[in-house]
C-alpha atoms as a PDB file:
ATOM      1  CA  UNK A   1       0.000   0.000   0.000  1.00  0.00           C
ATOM      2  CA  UNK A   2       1.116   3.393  -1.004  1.00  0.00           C
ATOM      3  CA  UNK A   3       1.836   6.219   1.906  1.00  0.00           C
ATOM      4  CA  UNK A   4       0.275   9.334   1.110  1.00  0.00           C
ATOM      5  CA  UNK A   5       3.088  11.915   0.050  1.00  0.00           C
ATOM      6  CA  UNK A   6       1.946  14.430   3.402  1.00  0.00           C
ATOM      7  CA  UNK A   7       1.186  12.676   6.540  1.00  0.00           C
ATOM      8  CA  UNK A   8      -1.532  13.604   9.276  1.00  0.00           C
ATOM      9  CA  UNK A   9       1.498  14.629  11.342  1.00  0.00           C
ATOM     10  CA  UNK A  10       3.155  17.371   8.828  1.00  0.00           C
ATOM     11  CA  UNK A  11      -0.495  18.378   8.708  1.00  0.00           C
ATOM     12  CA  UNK A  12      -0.607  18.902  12.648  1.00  0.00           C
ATOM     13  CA  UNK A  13       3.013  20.386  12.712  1.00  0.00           C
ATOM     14  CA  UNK A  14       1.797  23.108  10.148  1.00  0.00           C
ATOM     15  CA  UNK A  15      -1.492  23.972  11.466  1.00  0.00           C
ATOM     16  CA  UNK A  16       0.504  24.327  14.840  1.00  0.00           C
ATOM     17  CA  UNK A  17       3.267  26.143  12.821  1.00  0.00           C
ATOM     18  CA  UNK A  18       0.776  29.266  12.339  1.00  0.00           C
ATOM     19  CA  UNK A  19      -0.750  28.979  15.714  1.00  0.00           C
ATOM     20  CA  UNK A  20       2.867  29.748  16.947  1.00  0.00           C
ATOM     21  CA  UNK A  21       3.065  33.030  14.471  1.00  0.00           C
ATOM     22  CA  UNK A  22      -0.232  34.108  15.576  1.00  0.00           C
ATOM     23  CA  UNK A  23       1.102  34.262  19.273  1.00  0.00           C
ATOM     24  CA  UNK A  24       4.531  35.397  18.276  1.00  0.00           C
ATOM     25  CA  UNK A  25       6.348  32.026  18.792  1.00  0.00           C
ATOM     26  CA  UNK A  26       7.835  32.088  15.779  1.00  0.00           C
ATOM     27  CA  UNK A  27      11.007  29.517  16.611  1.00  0.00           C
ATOM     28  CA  UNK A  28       7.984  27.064  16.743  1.00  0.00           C
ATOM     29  CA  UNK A  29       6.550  28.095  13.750  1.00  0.00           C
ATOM     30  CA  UNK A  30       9.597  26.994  11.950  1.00  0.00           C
ATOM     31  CA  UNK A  31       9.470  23.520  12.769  1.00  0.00           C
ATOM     32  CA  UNK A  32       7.750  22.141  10.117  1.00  0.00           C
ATOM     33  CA  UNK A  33      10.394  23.044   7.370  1.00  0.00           C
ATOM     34  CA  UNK A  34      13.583  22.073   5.809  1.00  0.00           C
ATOM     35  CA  UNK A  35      16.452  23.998   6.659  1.00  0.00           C
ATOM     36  CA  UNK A  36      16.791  24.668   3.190  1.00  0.00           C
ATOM     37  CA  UNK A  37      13.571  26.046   2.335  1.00  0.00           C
ATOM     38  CA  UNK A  38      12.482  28.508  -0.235  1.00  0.00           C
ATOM     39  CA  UNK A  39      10.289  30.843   0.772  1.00  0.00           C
ATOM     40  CA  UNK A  40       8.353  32.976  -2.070  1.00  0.00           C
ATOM     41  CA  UNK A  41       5.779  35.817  -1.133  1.00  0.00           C
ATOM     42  CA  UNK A  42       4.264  37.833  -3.862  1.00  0.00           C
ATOM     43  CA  UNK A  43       5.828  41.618  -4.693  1.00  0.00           C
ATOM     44  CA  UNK A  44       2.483  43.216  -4.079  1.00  0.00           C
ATOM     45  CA  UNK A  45       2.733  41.665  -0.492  1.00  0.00           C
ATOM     46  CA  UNK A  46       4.424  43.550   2.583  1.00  0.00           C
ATOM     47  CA  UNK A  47       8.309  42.377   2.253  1.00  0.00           C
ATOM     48  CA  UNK A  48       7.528  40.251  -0.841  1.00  0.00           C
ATOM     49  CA  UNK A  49      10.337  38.564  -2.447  1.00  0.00           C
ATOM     50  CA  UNK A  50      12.186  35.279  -1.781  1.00  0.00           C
ATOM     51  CA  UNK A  51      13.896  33.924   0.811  1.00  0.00           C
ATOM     52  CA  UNK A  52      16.498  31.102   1.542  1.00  0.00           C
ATOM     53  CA  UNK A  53      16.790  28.695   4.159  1.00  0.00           C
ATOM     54  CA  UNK A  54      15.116  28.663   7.660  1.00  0.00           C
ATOM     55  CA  UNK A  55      17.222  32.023   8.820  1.00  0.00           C
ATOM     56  CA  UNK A  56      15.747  33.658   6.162  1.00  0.00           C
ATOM     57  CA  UNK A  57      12.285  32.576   6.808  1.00  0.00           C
ATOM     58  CA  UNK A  58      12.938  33.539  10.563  1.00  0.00           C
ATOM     59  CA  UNK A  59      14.308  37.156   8.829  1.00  0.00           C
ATOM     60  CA  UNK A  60      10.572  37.535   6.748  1.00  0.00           C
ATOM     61  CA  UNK A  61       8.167  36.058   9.656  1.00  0.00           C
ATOM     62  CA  UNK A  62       9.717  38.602  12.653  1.00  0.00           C
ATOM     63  CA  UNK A  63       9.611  41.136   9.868  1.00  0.00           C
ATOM     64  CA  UNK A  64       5.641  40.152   9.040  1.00  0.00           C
ATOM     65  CA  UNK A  65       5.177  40.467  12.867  1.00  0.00           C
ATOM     66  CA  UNK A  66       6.877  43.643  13.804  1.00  0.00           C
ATOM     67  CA  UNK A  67       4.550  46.030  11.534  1.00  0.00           C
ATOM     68  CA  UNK A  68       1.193  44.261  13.464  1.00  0.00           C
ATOM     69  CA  UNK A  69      -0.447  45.814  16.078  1.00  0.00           C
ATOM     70  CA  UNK A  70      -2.628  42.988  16.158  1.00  0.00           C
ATOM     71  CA  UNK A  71      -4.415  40.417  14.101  1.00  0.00           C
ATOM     72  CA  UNK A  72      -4.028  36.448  13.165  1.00  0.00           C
ATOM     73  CA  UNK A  73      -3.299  34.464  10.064  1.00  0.00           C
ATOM     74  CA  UNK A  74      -5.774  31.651  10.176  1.00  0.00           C
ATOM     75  CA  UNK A  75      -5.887  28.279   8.062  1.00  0.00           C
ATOM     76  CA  UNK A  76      -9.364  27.419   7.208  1.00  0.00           C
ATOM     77  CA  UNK A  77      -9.021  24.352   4.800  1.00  0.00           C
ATOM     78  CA  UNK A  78      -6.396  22.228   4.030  1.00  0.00           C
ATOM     79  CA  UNK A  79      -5.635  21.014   0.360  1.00  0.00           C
ATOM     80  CA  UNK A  80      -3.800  18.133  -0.293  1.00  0.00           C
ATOM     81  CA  UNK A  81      -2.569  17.403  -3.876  1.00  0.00           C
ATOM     82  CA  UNK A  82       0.262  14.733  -4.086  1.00  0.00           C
ATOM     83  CA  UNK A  83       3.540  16.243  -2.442  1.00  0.00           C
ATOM     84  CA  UNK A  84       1.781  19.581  -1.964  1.00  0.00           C
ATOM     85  CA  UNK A  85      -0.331  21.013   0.451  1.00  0.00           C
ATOM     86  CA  UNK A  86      -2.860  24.113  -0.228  1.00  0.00           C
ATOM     87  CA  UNK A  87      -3.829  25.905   3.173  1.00  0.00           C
ATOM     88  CA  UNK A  88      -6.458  28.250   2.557  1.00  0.00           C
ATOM     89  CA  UNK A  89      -5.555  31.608   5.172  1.00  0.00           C
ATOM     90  CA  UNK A  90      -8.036  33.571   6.178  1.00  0.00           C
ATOM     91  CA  UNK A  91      -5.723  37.257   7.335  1.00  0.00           C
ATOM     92  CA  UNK A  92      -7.047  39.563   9.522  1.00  0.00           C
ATOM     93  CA  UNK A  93      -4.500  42.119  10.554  1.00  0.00           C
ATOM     94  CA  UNK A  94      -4.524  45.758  11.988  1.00  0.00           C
ATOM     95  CA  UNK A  95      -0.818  47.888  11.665  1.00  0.00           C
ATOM     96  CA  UNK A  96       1.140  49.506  13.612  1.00  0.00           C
ATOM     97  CA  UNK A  97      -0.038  53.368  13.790  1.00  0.00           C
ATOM     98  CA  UNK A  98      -3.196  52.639  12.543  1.00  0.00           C
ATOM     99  CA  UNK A  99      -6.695  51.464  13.492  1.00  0.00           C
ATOM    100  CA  UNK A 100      -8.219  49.964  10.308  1.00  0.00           C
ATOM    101  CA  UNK A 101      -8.360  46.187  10.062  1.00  0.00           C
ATOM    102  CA  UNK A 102      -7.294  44.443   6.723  1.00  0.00           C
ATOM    103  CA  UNK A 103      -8.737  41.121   5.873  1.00  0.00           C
ATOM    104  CA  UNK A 104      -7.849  39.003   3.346  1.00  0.00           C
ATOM    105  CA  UNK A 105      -7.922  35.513   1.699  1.00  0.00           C
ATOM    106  CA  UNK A 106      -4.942  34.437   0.875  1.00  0.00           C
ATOM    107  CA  UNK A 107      -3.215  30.653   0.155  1.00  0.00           C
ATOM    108  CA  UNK A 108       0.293  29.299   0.769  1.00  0.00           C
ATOM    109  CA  UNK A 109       1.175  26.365  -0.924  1.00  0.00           C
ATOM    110  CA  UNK A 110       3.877  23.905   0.404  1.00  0.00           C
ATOM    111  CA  UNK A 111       5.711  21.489  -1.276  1.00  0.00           C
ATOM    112  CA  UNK A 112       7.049  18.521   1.373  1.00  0.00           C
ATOM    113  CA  UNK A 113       9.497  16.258   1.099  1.00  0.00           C
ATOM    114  CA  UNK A 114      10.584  13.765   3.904  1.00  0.00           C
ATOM    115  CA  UNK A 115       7.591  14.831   6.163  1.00  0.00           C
ATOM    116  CA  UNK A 116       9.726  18.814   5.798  1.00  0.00           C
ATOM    117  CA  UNK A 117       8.670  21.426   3.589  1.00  0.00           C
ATOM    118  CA  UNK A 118      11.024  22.375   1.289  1.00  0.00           C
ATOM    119  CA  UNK A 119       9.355  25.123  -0.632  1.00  0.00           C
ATOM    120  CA  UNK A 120       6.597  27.579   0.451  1.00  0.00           C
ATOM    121  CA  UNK A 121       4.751  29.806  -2.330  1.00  0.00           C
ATOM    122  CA  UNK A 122       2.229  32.155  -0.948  1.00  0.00           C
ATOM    123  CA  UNK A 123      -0.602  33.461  -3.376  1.00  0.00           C
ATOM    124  CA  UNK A 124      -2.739  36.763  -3.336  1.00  0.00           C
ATOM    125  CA  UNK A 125      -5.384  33.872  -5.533  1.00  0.00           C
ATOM    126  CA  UNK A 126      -6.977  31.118  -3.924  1.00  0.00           C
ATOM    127  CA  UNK A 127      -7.771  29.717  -6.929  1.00  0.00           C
ATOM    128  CA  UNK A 128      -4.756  30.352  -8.741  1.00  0.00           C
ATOM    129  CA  UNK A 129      -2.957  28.430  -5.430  1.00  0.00           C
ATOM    130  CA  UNK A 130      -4.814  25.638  -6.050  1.00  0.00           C
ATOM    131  CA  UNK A 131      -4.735  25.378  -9.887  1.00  0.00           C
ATOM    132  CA  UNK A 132      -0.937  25.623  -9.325  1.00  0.00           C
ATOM    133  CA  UNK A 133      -0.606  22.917  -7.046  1.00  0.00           C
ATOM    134  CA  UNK A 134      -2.606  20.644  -9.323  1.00  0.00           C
ATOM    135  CA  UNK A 135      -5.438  20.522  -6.527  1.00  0.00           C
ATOM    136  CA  UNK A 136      -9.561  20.283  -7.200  1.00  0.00           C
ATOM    137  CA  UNK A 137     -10.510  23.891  -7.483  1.00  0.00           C
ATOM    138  CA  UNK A 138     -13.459  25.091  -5.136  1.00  0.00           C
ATOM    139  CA  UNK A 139     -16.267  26.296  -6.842  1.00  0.00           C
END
């Protein structure tokens, strides 16, 4: 019998993994990646651009959390399509100096090998996130 490409348990480590960023733990929210992971947020996103390796996702995460004032990244559905998983994120952040709330929907899409991910592409699209990962698109 075949083992599924992304177990229950990188599943649990990821959904704990933004649990930790939304309380500021973000040491723990590294844990479920490879220590050479790239890490790709979109230019029209706040620090957008790549970054290498877990430092340099440690670098873009305390940056993410130093301009909140408050607010949480939350994963509402988990998509799993082969060696990639498609975690749906529903935002809702206020910034620093300022008292209007943003709220988004947003999707980051990791690719996992050896129960680590070793990629992480985050997408402005839902849709496009899961088209890209070769997952069932919602309707």
């Amino acid at each position: 019998m075949e083992q599924p490409q992304v177990s229950d348990q990188f599943i649990a480590e990821l959904r704990e993994a933004y649990a930790a960023f939304n309380r500021g733990d973000i040491n723990s929210a590294l844990k479920p990646f490879d220590s050479r992971i790239e890490w790709s947020e979109p230019a029209e996103f706040l620090g957008g651009g790549t970054y290498h390796g877990v430092a340099g996702v440690k670098r873009y995460l305390t940056q993410s959390k130093a301009g909140i004032a408050e607010g949480t990244s939350e994963p509402e559905q988990f998509v799993i399509s082969g060696n990639r998983v498609v975690v749906l994120v529903h935002v809702r952040v206020r910034r620093k100096g300022s008292d209007a709330w943003h709220e988004v929907r947003i999707a980051d899409v990791y690719t996992v090998k050896d129960s680590k991910a070793v990629q992480m592409r985050a997408f402005a699209d839902q849709q496009e996130a899961l088209k890209w990962a070769g997952a069932k698109t919602r309707d």
